[in-house]
N, C-alpha and C. Protein backbone atom coordinates (compact mmCIF):
# COMPACT_ATOMS: atom_id res chain seq x y z
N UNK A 1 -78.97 -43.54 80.14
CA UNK A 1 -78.47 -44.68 80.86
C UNK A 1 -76.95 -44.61 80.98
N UNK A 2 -76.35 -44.11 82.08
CA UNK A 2 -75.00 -44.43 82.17
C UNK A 2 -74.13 -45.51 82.06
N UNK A 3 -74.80 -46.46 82.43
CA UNK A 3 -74.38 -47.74 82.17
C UNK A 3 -73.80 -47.59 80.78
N UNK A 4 -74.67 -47.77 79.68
CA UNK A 4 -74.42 -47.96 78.61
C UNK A 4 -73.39 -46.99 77.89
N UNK A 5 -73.41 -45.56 78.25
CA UNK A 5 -72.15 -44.99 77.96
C UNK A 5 -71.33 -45.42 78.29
N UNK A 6 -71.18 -45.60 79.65
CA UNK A 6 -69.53 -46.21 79.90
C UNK A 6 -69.75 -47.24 79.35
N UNK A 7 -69.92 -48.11 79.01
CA UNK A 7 -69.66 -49.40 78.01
C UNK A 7 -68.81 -49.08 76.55
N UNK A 8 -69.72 -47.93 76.10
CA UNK A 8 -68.95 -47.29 75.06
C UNK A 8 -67.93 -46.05 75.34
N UNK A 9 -67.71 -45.54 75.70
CA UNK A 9 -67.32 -44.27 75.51
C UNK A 9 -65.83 -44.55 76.28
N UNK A 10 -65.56 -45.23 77.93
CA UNK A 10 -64.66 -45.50 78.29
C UNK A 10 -63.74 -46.41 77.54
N UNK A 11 -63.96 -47.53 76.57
CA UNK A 11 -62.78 -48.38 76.13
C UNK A 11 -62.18 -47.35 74.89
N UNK A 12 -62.95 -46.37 74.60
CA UNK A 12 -62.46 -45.49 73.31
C UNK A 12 -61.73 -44.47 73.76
N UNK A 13 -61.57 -44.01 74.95
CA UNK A 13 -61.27 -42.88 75.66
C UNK A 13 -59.71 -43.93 76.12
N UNK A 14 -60.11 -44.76 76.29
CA UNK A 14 -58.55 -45.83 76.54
C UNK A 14 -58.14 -46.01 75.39
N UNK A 15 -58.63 -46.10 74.21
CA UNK A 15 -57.85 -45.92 72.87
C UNK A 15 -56.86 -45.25 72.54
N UNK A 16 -57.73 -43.63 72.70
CA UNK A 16 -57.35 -41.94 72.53
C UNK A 16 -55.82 -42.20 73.55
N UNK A 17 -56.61 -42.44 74.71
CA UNK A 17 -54.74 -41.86 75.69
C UNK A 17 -53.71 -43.19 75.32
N UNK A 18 -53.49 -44.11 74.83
CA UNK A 18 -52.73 -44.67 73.69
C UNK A 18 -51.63 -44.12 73.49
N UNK A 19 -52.61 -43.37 72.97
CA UNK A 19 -51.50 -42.46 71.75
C UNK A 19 -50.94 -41.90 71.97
N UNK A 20 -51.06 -41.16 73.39
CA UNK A 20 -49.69 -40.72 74.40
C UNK A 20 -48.35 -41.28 74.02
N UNK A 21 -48.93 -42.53 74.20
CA UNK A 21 -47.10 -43.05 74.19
C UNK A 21 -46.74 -43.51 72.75
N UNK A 22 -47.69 -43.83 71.85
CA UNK A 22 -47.72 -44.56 71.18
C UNK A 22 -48.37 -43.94 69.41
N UNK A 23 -48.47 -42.64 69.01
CA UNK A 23 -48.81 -41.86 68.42
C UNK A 23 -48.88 -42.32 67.11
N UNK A 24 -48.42 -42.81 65.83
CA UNK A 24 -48.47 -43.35 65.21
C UNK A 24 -49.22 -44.63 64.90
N UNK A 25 -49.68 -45.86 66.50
CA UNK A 25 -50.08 -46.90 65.74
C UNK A 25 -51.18 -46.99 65.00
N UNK A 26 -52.20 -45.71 64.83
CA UNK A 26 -53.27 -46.35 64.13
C UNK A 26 -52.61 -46.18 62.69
N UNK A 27 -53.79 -46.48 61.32
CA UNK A 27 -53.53 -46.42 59.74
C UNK A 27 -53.57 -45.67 59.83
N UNK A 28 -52.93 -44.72 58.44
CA UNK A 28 -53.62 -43.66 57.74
C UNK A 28 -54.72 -43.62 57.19
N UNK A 29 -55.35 -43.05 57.27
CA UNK A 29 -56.96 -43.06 56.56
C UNK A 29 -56.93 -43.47 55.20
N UNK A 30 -57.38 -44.64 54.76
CA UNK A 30 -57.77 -44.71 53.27
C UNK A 30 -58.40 -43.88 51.79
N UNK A 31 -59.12 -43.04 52.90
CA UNK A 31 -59.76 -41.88 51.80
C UNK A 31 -58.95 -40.53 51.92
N UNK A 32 -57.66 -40.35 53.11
CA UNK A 32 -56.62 -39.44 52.82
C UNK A 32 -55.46 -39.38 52.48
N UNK A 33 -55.39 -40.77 52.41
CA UNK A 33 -53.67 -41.49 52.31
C UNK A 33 -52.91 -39.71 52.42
N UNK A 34 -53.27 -39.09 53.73
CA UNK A 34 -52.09 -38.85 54.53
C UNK A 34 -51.32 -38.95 55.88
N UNK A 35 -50.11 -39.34 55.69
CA UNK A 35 -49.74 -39.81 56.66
C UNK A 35 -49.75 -39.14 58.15
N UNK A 36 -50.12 -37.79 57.87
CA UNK A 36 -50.50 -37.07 59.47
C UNK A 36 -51.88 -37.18 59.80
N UNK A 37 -52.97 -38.16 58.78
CA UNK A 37 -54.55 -38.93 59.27
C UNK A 37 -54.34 -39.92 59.55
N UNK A 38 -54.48 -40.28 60.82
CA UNK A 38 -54.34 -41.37 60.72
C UNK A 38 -56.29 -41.92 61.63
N UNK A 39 -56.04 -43.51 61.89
CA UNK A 39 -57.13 -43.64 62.61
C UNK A 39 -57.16 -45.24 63.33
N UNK A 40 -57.95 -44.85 64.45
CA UNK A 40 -58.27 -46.20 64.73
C UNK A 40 -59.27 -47.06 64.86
N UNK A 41 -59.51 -48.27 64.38
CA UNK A 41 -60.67 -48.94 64.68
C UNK A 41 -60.63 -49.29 65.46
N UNK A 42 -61.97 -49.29 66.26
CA UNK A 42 -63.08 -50.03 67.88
C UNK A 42 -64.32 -50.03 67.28
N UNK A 43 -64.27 -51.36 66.95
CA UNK A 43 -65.81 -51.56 66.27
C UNK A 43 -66.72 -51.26 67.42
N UNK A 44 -67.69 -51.09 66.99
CA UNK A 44 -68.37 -50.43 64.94
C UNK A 44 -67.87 -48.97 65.40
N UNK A 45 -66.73 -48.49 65.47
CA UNK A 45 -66.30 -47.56 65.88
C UNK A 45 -64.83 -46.78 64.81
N UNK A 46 -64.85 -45.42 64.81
CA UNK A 46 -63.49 -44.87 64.33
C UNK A 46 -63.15 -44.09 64.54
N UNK A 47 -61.68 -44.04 64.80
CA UNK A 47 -61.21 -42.69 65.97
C UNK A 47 -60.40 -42.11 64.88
N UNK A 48 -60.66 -40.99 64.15
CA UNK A 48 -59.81 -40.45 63.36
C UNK A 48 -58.76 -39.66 63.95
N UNK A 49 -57.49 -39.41 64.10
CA UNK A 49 -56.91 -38.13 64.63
C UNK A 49 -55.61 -37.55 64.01
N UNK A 50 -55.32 -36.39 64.23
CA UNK A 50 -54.23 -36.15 63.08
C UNK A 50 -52.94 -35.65 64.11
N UNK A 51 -51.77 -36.13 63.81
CA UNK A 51 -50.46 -35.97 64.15
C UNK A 51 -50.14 -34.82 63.85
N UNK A 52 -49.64 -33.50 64.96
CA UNK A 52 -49.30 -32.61 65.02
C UNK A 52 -47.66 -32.35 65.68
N UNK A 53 -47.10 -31.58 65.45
CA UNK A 53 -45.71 -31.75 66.27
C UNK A 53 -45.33 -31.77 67.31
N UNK A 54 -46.14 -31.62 68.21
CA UNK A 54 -45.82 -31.36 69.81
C UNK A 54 -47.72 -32.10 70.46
N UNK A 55 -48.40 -32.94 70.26
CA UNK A 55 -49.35 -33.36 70.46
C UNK A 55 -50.62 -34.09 69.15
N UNK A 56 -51.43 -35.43 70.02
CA UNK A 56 -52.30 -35.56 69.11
C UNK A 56 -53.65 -34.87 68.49
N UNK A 57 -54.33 -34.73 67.77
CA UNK A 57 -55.64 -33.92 67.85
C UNK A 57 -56.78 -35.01 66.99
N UNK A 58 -57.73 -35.43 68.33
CA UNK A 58 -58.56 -36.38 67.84
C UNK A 58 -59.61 -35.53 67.20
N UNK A 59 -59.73 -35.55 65.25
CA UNK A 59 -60.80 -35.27 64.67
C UNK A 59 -62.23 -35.69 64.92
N UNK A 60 -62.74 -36.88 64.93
CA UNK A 60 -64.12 -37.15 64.72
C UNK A 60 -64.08 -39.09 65.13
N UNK A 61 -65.10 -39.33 65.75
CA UNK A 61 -65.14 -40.43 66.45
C UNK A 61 -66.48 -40.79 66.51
N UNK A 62 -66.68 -41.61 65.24
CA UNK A 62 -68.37 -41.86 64.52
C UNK A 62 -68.28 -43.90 64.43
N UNK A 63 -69.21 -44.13 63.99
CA UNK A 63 -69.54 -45.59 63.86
C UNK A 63 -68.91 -46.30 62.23
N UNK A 64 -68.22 -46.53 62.22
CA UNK A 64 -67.14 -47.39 61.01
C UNK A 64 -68.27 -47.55 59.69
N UNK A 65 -69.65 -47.67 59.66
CA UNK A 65 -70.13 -47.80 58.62
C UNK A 65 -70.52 -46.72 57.85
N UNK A 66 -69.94 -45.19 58.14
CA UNK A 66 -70.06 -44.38 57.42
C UNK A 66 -68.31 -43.92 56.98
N UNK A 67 -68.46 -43.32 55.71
CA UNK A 67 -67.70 -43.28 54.72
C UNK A 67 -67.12 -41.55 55.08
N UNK A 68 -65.89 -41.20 55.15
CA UNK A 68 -65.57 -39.88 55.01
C UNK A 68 -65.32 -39.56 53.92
N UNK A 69 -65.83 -38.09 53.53
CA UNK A 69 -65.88 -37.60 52.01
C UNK A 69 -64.44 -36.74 52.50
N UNK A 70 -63.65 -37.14 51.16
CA UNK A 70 -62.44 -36.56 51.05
C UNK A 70 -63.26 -35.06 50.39
């Protein structure tokens, strides 16, 4: 059902390009407390991505009720 992807997938994809301008605003990850993990919440949603020097690199983009193993 396309519908329903774009429901999801487009407001998160407007998250990601964000960070274009804006690279830093998500947290750092709680289970990496490092400051080049960072992430963002879109419930039930989490956009992990890590700060590199010349661009962002979005890691993994799963549903907020699972836990990342450090």
């Amino acid at each position: 059902m396309p519908v329903v992807g774009d429901r999801f997938v487009k407001p998160i994809v407007t998250r990601i390009e964000a960070l274009r301008d804006h690279p830093e605003m998500g947290r750092i990850v709680p289970e990496f407390y490092r400051p080049f993990v960072r992430e963002l919440i879109h419930p039930p949603f989490r956009i992990v991505y890590r700060l590199e020097p010349k661009r962002v690199r979005v890691v993994r983009v799963w549903r907020s009720e699972r836990l990342l193993s450090s």
